[in-house]
C-alpha atoms as a PDB file:
ATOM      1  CA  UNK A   1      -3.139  76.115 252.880  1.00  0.00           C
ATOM      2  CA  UNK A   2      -0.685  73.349 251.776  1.00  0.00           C
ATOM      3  CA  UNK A   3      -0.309  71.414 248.981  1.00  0.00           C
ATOM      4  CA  UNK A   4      -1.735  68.374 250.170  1.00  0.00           C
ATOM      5  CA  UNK A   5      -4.885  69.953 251.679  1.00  0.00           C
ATOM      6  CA  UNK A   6      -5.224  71.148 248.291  1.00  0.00           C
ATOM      7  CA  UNK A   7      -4.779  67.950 246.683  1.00  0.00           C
ATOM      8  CA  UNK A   8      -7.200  66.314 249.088  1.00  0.00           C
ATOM      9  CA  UNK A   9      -9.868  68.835 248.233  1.00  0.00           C
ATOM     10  CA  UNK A  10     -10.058  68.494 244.719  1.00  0.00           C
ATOM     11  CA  UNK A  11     -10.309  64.525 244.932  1.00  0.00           C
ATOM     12  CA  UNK A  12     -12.983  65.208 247.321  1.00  0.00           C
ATOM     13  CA  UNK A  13     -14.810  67.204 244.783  1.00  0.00           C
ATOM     14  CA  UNK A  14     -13.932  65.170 241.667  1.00  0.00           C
ATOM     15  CA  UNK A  15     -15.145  62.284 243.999  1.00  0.00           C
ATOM     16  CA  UNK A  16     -18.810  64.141 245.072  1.00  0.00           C
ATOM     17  CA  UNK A  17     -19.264  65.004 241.124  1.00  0.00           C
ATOM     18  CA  UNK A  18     -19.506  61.167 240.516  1.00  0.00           C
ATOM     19  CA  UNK A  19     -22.707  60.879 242.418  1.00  0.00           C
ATOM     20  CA  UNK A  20     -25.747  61.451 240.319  1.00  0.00           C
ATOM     21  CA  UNK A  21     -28.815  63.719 241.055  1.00  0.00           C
ATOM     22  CA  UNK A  22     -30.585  60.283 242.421  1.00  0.00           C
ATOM     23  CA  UNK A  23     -28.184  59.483 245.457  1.00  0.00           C
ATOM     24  CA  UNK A  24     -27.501  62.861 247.143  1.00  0.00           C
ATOM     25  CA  UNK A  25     -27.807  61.297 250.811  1.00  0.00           C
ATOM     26  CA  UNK A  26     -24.993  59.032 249.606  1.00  0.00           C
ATOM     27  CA  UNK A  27     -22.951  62.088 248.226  1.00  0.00           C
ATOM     28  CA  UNK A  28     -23.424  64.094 251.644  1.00  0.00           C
ATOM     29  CA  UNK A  29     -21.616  60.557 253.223  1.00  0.00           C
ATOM     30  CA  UNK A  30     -18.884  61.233 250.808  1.00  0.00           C
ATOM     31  CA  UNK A  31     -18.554  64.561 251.963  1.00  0.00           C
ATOM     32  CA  UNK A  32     -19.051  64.713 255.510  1.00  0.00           C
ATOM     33  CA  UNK A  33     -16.329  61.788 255.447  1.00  0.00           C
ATOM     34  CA  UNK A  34     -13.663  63.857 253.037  1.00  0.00           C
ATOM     35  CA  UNK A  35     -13.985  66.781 255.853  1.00  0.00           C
ATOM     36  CA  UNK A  36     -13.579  65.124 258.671  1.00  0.00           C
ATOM     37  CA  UNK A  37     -10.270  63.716 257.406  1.00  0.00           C
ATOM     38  CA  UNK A  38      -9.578  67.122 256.101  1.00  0.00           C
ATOM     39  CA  UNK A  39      -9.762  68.510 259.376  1.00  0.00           C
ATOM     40  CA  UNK A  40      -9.299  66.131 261.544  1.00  0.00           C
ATOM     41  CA  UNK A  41     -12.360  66.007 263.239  1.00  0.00           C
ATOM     42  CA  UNK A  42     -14.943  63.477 264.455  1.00  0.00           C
ATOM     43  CA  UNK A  43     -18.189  64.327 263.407  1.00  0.00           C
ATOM     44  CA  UNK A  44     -20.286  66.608 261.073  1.00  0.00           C
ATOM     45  CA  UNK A  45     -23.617  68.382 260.943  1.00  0.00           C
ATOM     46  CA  UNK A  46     -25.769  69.207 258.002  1.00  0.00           C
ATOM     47  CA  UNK A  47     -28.374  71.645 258.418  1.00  0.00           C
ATOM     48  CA  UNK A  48     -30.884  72.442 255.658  1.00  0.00           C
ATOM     49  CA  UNK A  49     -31.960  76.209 256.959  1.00  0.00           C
ATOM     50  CA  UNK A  50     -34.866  78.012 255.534  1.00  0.00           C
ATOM     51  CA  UNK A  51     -36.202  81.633 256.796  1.00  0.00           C
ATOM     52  CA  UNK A  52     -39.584  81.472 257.477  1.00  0.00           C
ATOM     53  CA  UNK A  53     -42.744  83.951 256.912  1.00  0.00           C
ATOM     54  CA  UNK A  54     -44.197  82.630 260.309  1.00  0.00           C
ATOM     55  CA  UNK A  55     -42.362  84.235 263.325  1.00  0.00           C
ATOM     56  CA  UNK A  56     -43.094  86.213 266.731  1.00  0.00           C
ATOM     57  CA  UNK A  57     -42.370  89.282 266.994  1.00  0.00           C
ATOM     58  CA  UNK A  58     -38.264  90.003 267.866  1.00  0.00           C
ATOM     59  CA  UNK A  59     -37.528  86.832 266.958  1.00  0.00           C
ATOM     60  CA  UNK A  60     -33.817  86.646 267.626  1.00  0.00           C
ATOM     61  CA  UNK A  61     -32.714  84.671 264.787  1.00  0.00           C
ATOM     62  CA  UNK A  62     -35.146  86.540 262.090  1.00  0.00           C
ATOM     63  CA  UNK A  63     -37.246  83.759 260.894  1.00  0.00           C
ATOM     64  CA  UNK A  64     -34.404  81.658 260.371  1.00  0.00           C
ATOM     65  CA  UNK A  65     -35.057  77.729 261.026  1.00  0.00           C
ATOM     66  CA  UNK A  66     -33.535  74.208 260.691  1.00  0.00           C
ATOM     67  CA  UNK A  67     -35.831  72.093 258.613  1.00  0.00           C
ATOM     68  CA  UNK A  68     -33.485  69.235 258.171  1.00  0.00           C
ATOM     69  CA  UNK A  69     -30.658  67.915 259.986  1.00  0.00           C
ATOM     70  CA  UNK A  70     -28.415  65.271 259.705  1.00  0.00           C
ATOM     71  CA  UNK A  71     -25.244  63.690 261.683  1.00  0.00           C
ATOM     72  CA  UNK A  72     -22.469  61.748 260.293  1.00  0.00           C
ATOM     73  CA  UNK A  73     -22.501  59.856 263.629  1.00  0.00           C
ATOM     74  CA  UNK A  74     -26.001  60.388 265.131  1.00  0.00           C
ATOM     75  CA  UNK A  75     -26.261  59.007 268.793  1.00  0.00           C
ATOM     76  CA  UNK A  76     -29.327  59.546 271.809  1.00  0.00           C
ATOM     77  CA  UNK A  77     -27.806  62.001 273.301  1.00  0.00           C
ATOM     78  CA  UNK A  78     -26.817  63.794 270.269  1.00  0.00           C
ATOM     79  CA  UNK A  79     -29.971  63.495 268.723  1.00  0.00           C
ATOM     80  CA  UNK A  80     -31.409  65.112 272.004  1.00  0.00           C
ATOM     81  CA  UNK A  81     -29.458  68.003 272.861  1.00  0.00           C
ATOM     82  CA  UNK A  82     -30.604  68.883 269.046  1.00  0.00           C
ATOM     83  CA  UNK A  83     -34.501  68.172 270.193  1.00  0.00           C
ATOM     84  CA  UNK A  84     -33.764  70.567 273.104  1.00  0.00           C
ATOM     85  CA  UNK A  85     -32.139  73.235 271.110  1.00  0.00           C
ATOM     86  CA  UNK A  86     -34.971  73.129 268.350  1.00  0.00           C
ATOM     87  CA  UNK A  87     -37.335  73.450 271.143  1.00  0.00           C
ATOM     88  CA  UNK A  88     -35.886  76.298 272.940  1.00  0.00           C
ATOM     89  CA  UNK A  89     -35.143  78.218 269.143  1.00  0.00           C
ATOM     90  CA  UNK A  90     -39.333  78.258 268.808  1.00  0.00           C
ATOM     91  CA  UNK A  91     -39.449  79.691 272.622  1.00  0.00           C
ATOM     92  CA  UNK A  92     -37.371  82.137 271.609  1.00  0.00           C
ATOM     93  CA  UNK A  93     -33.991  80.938 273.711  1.00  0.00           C
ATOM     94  CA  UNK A  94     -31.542  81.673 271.539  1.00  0.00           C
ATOM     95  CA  UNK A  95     -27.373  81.281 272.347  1.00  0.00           C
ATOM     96  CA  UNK A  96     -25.201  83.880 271.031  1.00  0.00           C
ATOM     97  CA  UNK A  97     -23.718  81.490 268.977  1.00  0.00           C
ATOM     98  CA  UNK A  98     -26.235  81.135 266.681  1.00  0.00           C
ATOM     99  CA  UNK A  99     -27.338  84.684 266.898  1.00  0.00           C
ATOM    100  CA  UNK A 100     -23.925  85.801 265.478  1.00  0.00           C
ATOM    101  CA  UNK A 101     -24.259  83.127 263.046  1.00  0.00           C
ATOM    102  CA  UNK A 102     -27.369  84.639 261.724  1.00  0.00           C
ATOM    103  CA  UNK A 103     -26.132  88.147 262.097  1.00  0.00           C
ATOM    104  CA  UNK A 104     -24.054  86.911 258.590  1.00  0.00           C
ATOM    105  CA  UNK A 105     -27.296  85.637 256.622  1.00  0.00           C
ATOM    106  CA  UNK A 106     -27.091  86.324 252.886  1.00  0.00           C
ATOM    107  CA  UNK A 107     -23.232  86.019 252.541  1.00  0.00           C
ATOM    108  CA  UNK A 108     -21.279  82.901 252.611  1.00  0.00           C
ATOM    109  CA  UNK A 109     -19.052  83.065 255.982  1.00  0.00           C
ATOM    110  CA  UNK A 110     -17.187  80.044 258.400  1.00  0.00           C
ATOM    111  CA  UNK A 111     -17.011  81.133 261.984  1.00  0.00           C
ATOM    112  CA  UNK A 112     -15.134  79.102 264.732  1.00  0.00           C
ATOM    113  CA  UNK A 113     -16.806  79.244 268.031  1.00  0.00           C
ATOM    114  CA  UNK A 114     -14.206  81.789 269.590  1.00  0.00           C
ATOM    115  CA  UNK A 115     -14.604  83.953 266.148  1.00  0.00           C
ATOM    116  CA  UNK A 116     -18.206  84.502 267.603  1.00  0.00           C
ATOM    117  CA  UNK A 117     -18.000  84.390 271.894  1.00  0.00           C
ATOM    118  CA  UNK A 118     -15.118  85.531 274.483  1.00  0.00           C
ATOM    119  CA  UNK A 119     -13.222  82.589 276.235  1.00  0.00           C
ATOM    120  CA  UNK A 120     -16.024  82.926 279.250  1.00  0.00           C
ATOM    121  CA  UNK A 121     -18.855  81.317 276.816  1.00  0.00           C
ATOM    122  CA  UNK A 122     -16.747  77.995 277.055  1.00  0.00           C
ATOM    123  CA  UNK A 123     -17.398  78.071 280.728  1.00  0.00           C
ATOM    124  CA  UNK A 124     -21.167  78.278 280.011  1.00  0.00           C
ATOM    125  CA  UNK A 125     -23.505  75.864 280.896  1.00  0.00           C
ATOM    126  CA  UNK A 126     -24.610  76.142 277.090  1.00  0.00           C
ATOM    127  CA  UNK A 127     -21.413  74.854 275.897  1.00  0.00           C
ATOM    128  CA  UNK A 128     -21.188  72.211 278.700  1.00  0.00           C
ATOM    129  CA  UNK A 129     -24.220  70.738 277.639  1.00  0.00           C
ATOM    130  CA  UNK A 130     -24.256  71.021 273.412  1.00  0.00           C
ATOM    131  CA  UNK A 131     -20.993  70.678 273.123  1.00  0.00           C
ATOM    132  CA  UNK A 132     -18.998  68.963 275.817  1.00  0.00           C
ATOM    133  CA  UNK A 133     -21.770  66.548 276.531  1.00  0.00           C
ATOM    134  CA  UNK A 134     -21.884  65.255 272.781  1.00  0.00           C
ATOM    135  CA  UNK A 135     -18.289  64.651 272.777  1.00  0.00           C
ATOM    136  CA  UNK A 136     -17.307  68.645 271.010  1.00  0.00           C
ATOM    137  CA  UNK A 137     -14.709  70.581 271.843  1.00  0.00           C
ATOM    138  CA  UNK A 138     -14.579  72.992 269.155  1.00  0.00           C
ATOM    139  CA  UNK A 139     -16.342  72.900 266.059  1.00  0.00           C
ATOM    140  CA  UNK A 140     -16.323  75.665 262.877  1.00  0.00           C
ATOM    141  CA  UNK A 141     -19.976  76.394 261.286  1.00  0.00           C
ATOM    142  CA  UNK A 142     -19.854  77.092 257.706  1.00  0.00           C
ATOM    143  CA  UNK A 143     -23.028  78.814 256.236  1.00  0.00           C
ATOM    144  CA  UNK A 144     -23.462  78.859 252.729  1.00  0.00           C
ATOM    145  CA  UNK A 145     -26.747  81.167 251.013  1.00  0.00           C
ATOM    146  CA  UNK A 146     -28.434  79.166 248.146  1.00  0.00           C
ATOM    147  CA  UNK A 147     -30.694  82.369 248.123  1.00  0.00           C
ATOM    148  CA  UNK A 148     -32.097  84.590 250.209  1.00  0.00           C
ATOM    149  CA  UNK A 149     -34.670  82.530 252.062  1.00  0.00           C
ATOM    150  CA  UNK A 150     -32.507  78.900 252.476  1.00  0.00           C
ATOM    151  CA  UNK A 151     -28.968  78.283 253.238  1.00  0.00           C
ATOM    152  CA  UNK A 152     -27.236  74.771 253.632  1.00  0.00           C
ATOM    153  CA  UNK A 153     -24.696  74.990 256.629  1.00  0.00           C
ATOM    154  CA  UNK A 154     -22.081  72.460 258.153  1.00  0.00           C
ATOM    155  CA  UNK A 155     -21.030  72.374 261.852  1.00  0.00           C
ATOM    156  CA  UNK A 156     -17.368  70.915 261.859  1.00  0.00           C
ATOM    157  CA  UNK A 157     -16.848  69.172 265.355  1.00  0.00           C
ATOM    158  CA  UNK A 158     -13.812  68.344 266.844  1.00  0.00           C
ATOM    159  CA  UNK A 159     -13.190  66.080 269.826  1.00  0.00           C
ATOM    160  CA  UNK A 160     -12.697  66.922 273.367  1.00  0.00           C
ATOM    161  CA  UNK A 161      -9.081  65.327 273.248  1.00  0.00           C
ATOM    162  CA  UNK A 162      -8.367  67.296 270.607  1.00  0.00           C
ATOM    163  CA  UNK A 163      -7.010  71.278 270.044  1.00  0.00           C
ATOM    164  CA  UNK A 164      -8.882  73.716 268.720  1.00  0.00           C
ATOM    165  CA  UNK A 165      -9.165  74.682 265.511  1.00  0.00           C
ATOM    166  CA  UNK A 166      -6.724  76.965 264.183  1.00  0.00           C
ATOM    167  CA  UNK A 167      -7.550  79.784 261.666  1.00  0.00           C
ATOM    168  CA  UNK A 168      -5.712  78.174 258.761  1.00  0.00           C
ATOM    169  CA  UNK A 169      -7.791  74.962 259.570  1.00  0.00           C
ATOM    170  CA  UNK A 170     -11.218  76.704 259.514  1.00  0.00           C
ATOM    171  CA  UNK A 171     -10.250  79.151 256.199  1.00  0.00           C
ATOM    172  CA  UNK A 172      -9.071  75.212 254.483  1.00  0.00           C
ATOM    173  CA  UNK A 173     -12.224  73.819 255.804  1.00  0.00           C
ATOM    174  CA  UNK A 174     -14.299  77.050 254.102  1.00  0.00           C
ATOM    175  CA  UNK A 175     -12.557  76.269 250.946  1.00  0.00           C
ATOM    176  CA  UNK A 176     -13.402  73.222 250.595  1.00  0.00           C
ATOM    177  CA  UNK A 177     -17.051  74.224 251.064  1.00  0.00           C
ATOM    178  CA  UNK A 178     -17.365  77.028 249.369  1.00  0.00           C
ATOM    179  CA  UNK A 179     -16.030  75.482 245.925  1.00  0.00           C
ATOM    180  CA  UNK A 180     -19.402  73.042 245.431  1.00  0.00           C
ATOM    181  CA  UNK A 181     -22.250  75.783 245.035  1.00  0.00           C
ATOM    182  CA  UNK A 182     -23.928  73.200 243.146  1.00  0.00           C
ATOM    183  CA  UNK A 183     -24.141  70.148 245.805  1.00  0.00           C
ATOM    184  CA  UNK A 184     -25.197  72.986 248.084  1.00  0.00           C
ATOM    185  CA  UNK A 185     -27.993  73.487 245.765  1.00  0.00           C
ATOM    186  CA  UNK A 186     -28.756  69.892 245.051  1.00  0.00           C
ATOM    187  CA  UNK A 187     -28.820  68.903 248.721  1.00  0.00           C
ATOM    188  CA  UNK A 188     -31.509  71.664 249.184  1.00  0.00           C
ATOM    189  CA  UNK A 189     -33.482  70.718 246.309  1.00  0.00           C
ATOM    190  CA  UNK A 190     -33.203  67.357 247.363  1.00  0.00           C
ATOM    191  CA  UNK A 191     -35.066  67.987 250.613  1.00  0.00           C
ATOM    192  CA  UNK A 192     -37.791  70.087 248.901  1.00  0.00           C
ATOM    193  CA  UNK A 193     -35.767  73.021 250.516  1.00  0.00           C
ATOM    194  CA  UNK A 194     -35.803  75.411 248.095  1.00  0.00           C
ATOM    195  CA  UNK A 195     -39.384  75.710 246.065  1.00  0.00           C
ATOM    196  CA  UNK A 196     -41.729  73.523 248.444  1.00  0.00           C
ATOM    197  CA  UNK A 197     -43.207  75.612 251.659  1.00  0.00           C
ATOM    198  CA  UNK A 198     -42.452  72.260 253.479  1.00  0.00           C
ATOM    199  CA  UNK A 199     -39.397  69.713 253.656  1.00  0.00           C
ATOM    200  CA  UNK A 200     -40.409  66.556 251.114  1.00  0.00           C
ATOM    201  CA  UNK A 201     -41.962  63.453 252.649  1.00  0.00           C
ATOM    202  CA  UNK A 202     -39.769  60.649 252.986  1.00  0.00           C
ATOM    203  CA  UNK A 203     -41.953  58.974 250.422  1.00  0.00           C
ATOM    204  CA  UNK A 204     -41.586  61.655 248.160  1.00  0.00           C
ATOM    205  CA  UNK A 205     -37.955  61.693 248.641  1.00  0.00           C
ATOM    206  CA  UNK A 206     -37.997  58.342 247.758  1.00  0.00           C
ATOM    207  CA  UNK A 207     -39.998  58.478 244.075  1.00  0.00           C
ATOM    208  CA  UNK A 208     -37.709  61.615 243.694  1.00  0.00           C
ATOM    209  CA  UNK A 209     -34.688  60.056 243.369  1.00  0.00           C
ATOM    210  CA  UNK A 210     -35.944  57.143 241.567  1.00  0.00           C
ATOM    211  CA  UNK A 211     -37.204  59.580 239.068  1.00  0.00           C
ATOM    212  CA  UNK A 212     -33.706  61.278 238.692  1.00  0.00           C
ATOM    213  CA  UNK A 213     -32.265  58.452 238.146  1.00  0.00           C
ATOM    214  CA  UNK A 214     -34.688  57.669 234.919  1.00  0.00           C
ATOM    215  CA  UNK A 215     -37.059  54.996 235.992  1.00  0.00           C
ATOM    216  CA  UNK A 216     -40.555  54.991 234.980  1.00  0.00           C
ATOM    217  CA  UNK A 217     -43.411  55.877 236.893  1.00  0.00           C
ATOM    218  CA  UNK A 218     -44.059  51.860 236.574  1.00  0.00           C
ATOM    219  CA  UNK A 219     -40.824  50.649 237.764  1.00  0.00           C
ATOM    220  CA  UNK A 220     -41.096  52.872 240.711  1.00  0.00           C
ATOM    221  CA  UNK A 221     -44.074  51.244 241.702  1.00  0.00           C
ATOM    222  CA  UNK A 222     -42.606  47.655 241.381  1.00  0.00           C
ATOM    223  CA  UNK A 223     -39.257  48.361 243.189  1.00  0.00           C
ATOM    224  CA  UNK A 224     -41.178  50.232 246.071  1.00  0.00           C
ATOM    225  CA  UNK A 225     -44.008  47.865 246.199  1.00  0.00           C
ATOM    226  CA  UNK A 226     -46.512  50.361 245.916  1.00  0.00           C
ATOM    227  CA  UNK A 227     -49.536  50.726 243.069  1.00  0.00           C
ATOM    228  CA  UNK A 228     -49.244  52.408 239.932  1.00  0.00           C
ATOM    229  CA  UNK A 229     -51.755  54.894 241.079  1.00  0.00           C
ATOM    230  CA  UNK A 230     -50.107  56.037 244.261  1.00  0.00           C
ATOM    231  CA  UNK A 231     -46.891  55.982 242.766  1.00  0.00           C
ATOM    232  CA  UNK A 232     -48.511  58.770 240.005  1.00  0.00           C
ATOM    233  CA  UNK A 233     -50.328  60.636 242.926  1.00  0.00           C
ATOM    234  CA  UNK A 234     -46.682  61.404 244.509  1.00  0.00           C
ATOM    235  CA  UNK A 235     -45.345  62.446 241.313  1.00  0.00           C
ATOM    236  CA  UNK A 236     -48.056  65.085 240.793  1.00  0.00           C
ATOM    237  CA  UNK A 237     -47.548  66.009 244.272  1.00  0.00           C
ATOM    238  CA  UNK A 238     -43.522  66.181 243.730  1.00  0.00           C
ATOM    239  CA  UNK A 239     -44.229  68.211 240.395  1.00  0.00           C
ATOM    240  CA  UNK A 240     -46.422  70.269 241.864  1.00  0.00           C
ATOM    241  CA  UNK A 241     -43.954  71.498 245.180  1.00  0.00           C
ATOM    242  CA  UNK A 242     -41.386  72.079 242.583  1.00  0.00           C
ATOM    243  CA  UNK A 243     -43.432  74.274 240.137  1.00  0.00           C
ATOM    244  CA  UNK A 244     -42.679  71.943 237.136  1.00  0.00           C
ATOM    245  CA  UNK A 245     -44.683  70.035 234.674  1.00  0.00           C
ATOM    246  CA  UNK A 246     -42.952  67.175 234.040  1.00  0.00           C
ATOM    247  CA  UNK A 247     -39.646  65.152 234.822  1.00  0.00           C
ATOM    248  CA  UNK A 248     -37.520  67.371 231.858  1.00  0.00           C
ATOM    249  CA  UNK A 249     -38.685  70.925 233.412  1.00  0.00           C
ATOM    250  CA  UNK A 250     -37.548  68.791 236.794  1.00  0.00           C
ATOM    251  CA  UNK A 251     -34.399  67.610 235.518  1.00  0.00           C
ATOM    252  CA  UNK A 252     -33.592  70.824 234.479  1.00  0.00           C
ATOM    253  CA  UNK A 253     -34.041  72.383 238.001  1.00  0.00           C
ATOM    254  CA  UNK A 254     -31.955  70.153 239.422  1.00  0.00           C
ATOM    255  CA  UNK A 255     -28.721  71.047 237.105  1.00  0.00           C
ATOM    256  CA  UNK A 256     -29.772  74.564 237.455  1.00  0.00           C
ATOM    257  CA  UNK A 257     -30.599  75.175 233.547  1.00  0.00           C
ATOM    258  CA  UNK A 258     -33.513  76.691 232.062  1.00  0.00           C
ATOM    259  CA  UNK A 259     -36.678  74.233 231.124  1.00  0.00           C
END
């Protein structure tokens, strides 16, 4: 790794540490746009993952599911060759690609695609259609474990006019992800990832982040509109999928310290 790849990942972390605990879709901006100028590539995938109690029996990917996932540049037929995948992970139609992905669970790893398949996967009609079709010619999926039942990962895609990436580009590109445990953790958190059995309603997202940033439960209500009362019933609800009591034991989650 060079100098200036170094350089540029520091700035992007001193730059994501600027964002406070309320604007962590904003931070993810910042960092989806820092990597894709790191590496040269045209568009990036979050996935919040979570493993799940819930599964059928030989489950290829071991109870292992997205629950949220986000684009840089979302687009229709992006945002259905992810439907389609979803759909065919609950029917149990499972590429290798992800298989070998999940194989890792537990430990912090970056894979490019031809770290995981043989050069006769990219003649597949899997890769045709999730990757060519969308615009991907190559893309490298970090995974990073927050614990043992939720990881946040990153898909890395590069553009069909593009080469592949090269090993020194995906071990710069794991670098740079693997230095920022703690957005990991707050970008989880954020979603209700990692203490609620379900993602967070966009509504509860919403009073979340409002209560992060230190506003009453009163001037929550009048920015969002809603009553006093509802505005209380979500932050039960919110204090309740977290396991807290209040907004301190909350606060303290999020920065990881004891209540």
């Amino acid at each position: 790794m060079n100098l200036q790849a170094i350089e540029h990942i520091h700035a992007l972390w001193d730059g994501l540490a600027d964002f406070d605990a309320a604007r962590p879709d904003e931070a993810l901006t910042h960092l989806m746009e820092g990597l894709c100028a790191l590496a040269g590539a045209w568009n990036i995938t979050w996935m919040g993952t979570a493993r799940l109690d819930a599964t059928f029996p030989g489950d290829p990917v071991k109870g292992w599911r997205p629950r949220i996932i986000r684009h840089m540049h979302s687009s229709p037929p992006l945002d259905d060759a992810v439907h389609e995948q979803v759909e065919k992970l609950e029917q149990g139609v499972v590429d290798i690609t992800t298989i070998r992905n999940v194989e890792g669970a537990g430990t912090f790893r970056a894979n490019r695609l031809r770290d995981m398949v043989g050069p006769e996967w990219f003649e597949s009609l899997y890769y045709r259609a999730y990757y060519q079709n969308v615009g991907t010619a190559d893309t490298v999926w970090v995974a990073f474990p927050v614990n043992e039942d939720a990881e946040s990962w990153f898909g890395i895609h590069r553009a069909l006019n593009c080469p592949p990436f090269t090993e020194t580009e995906r071990d710069t590109i794991a670098y740079a992800l693997r230095g920022i445990k703690w957005f990991h953790r707050q970008l989880m958190l954020s979603h209700g990832l990692l203490l609620a059995a379900t993602p967070m309603t966009q509504a509860e997202r919403r009073v979340l982040h409002l209560l992060l940033s230190g506003r009453s439960e009163k001037l929550i209500a009048a920015e969002l509109g809603r009553s006093y009362h509802t505005v209380h019933e979500c932050v039960t609800a919110i204090f309740r999928k977290f396991g807290v009591n209040n907004r301190a034991a909350l606060m303290a989650l999020w920065l990881g310290q004891s209540a």
